[in-house]
Protein backbone atom coordinates (compact mmCIF):
# COMPACT_ATOMS: atom_id res chain seq x y z
CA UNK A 1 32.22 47.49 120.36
CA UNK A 2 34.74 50.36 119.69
CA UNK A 3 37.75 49.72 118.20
CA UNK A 4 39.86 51.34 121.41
CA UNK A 5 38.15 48.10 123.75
CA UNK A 6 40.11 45.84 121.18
CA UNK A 7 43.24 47.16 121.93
CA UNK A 8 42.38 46.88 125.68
CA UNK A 9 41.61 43.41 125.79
CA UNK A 10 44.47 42.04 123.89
CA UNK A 11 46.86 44.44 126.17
CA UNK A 12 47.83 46.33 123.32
CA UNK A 13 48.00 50.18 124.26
CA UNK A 14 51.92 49.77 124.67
CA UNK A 15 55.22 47.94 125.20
CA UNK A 16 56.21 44.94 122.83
CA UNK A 17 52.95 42.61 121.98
CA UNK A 18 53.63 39.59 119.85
CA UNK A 19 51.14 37.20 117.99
CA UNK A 20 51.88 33.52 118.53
CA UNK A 21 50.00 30.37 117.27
CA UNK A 22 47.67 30.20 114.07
CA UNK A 23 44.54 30.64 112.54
CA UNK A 24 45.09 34.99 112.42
CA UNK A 25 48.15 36.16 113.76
CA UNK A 26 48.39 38.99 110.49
CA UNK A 27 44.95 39.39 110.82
CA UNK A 28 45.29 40.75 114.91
CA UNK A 29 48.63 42.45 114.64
CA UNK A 30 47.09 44.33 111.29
CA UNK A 31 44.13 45.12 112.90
CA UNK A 32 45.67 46.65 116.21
CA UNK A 33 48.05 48.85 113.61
CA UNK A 34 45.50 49.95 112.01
CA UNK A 35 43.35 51.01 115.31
CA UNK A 36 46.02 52.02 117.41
CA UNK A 37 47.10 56.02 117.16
CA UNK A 38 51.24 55.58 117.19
CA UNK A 39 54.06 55.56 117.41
CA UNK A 40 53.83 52.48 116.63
CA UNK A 41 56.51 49.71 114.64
CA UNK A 42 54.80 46.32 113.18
CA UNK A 43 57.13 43.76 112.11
CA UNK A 44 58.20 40.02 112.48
CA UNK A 45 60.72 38.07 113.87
CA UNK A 46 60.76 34.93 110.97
CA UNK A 47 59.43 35.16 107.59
CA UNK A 48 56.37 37.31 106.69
CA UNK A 49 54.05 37.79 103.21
CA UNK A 50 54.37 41.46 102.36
CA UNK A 51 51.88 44.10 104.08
CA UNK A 52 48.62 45.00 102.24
CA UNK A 53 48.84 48.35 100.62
CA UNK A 54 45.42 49.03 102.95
CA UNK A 55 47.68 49.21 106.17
CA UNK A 56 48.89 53.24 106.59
CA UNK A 57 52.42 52.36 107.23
CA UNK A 58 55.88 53.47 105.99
CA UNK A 59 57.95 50.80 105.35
CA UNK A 60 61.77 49.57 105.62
CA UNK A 61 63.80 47.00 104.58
CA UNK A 62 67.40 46.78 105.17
CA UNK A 63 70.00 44.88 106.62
CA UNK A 64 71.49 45.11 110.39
CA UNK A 65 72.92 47.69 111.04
CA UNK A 66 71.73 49.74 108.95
CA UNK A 67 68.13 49.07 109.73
CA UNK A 68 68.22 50.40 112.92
CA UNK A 69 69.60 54.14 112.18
CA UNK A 70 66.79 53.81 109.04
CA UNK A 71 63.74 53.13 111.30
CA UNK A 72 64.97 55.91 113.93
CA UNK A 73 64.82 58.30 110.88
CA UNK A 74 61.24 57.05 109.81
CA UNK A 75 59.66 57.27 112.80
CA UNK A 76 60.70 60.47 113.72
CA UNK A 77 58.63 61.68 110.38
CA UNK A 78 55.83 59.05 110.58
CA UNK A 79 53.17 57.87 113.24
CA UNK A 80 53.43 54.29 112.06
CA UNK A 81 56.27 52.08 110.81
CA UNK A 82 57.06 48.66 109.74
CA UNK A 83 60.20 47.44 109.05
CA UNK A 84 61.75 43.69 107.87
CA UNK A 85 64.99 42.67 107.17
CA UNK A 86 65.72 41.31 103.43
CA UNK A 87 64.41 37.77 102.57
CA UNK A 88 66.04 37.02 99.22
CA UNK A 89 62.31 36.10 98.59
CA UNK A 90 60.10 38.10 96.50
CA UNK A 91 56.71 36.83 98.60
CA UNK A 92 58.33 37.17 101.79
CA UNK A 93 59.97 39.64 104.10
CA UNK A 94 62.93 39.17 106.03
CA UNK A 95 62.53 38.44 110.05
CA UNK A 96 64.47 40.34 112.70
CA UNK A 97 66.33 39.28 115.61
CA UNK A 98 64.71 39.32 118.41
CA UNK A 99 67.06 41.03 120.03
CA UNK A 100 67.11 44.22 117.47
CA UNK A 101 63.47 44.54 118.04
CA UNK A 102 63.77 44.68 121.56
CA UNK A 103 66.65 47.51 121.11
CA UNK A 104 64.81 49.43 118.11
CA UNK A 105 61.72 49.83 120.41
CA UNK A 106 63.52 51.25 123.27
CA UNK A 107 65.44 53.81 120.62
CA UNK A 108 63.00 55.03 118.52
CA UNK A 109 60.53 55.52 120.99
CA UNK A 110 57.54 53.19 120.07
CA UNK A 111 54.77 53.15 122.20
CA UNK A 112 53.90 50.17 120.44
CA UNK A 113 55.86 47.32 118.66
CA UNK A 114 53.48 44.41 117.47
CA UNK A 115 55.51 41.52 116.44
CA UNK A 116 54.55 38.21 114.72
CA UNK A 117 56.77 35.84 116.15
CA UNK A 118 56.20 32.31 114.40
CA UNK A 119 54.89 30.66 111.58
CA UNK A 120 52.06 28.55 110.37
CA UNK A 121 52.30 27.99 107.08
CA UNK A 122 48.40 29.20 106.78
CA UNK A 123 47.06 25.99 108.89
CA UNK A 124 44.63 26.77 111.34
CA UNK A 125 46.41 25.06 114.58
CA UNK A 126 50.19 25.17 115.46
CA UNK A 127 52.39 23.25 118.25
CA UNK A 128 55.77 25.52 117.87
CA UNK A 129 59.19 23.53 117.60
CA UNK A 130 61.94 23.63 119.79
CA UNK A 131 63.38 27.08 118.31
CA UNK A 132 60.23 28.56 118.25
CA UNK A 133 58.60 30.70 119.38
CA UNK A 134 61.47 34.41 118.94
CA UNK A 135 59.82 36.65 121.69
CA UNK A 136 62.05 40.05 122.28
CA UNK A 137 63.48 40.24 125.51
CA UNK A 138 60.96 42.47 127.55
CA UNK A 139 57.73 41.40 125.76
CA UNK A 140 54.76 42.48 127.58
CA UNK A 141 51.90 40.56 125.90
CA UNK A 142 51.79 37.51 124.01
CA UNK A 143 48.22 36.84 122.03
CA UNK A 144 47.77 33.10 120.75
CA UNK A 145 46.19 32.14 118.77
CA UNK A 146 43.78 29.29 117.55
CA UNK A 147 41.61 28.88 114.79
CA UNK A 148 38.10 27.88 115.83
CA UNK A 149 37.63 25.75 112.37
CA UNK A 150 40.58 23.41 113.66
CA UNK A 151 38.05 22.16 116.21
CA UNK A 152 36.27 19.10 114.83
CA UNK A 153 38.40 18.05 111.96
CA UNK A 154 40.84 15.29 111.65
CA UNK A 155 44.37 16.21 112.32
CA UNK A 156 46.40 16.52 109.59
CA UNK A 157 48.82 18.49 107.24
CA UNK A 158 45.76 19.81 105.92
CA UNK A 159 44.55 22.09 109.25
CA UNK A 160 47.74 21.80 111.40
CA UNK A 161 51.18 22.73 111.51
CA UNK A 162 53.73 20.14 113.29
CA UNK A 163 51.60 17.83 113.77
CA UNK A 164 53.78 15.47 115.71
CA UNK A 165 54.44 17.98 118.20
CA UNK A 166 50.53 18.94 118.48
CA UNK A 167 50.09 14.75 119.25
CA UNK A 168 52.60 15.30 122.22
CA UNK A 169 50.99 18.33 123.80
CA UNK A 170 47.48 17.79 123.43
CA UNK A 171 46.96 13.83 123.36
CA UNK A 172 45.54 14.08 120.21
CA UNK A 173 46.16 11.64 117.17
CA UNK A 174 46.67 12.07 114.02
CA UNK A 175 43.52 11.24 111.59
CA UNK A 176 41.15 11.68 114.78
CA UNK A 177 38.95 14.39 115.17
CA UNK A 178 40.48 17.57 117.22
CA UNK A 179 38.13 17.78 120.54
CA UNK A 180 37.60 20.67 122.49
CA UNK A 181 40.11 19.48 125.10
CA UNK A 182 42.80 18.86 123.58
CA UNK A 183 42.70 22.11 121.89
CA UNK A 184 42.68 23.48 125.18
CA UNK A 185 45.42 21.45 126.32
CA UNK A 186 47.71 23.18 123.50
CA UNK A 187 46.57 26.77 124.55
CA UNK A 188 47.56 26.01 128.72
CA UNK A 189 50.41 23.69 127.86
CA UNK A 190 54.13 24.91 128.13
CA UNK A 191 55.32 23.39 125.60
CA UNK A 192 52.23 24.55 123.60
CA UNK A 193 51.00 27.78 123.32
CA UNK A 194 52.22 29.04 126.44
CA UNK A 195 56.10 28.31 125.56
CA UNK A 196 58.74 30.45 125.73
CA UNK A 197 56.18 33.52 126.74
CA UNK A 198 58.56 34.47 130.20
CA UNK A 199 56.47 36.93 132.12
CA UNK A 200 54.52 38.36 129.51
CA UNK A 201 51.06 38.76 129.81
CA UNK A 202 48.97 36.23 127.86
CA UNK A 203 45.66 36.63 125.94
CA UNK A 204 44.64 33.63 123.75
CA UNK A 205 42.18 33.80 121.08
CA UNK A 206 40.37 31.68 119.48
CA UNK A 207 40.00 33.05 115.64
CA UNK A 208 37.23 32.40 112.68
CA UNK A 209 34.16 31.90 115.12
CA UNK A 210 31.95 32.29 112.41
CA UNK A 211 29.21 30.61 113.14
CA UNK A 212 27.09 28.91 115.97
CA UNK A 213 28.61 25.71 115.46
CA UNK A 214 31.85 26.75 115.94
CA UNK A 215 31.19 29.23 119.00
CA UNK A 216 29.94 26.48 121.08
CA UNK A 217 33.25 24.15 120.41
CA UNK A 218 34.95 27.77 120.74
CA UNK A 219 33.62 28.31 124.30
CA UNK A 220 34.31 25.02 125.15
CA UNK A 221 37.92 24.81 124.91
CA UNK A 222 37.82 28.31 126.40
CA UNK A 223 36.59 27.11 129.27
CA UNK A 224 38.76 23.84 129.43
CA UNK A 225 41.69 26.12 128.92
CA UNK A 226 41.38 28.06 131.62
CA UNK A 227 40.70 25.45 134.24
CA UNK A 228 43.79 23.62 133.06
CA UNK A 229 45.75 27.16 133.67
CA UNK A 230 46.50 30.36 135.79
CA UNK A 231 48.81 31.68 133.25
CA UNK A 232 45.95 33.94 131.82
CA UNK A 233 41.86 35.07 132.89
CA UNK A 234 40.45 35.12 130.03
CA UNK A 235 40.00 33.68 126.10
CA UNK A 236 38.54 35.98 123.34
CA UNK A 237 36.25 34.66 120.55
CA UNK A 238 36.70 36.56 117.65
CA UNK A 239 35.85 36.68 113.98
CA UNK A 240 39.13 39.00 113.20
CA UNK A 241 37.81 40.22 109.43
CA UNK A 242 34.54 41.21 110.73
CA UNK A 243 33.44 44.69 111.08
CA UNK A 244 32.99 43.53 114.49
CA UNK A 245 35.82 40.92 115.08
CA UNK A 246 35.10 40.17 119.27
CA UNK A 247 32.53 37.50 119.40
CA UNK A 248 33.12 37.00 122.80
CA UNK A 249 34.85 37.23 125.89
CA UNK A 250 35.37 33.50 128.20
CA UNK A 251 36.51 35.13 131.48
CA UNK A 252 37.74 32.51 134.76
CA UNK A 253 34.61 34.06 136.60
CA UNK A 254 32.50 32.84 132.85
CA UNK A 255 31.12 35.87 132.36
CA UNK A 256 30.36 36.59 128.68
CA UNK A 257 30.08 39.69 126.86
CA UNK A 258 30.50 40.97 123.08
């Protein structure tokens, strides 16, 4: 697979794309920086580690409104920009409003933005909260994601992130083994995966298919998924820190192809 078919399938060529869920939102919004030609911006609307020193991009931090007139100036020097907002944090950058991000990519002329727009706290499965997710105004895709190593193991602190919320969406319970189903009840659902997206397009994944095992529970909740929903037409399987990261690709019609 070239890298270019990535960026197609995850409608990622231009506008505002944010990453949504768990289980490899940094790991798709890096990638698509890194394989994308510019301009582009990367940056976050809550809380973020740093960027590796791998990913080409210049950097800025500063406070509104300053930021704005500082990333204008960068990207009229530099393919590639990301840009935070303080944090106060040493291990974590600052997020910006959604609405600056929205108004920064119209100014500076972006062809790209890519946006992580929740958190995880580094579990594999998320339900967001009633605040969450902070989508830009104008976004035109929204990936979520999933991590296919949530599939099969009890729910808990240990693999998920609000898990009270991911009981109410999915029907799951907490200690019980996370089916198939129900995963795919938290990508279709509303008030799962699917909140707060407006009219964006949406392309979930399902991260860390790393194994047989895990791409048949993978396809399965791909599948469930999308006869639960018309709010997207396909699910990608991917192993994201592959060479090769696109395992496969669940389409309504279930064709496959890598």
């Amino acid at each position: 697979m070239r890298g270019e078919d990535l960026l197609d399938l995850l409608g990622a060529r231009c506008g505002i794309v944010c990453a949504v869920g768990a289980g490899g939102k940094k790991s798709v919004l890096q990638r698509l920086a890194a394989l994308h030609p510019g301009p582009l911006a990367f940056t976050a609307t809550v809380l973020t580690p740093p960027l590796p020193a791998s990913l080409s991009v210049t950097q800025v931090v500063a406070e509104e409104p300053m930021l704005s007139e500082r990333v204008r100036a960068a990207a009229a020097r530099h393919p590639k920009v990301a840009y935070f907002a303080p944090s106060g944090k040493a291990t974590r950058l600052g997020g910006v409003a959604p609405a600056v991000v929205a108004q920064i990519h119209r100014e500076a002329g972006f062809a790209l933005t890519l946006v992580k727009a929740d958190g995880a706290r580094m579990r594999w499965i998320k339900c967001p909260e009633e605040d969450e997710p902070r989508i830009p105004l104008g976004t035109a895709t929204v990936i979520a994601l999933v991590s296919a190593r949530a599939i099969g193991e009890p729910l808990s602190e240990r693999v998920a992130h609000r898990v009270d919320r991911i009981e109410a969406v999915s029907g799951a319970k907490r200690g019980e083994p996370l089916t198939p189903e129900q995963v795919a009840r938290l990508m279709a659902s509303e008030e799962g995966l699917m909140k707060g997206i407006g009219s964006a397009r949406v392309v979930p994944v399902i991260n860390m298919v790393d194994d047989p095992g895990r791409e048949v529970l993978a396809r399965q909740a791909a599948e469930a998924a999308l006869a639960l929903t018309r709010r997207f037409d396909r699910v990608l399987l991917c192993r994201l820190k592959a060479e090769n990261p696109l395992v496969g690709v669940i389409a309504r019609d279930r064709a496959r192809g890598a």
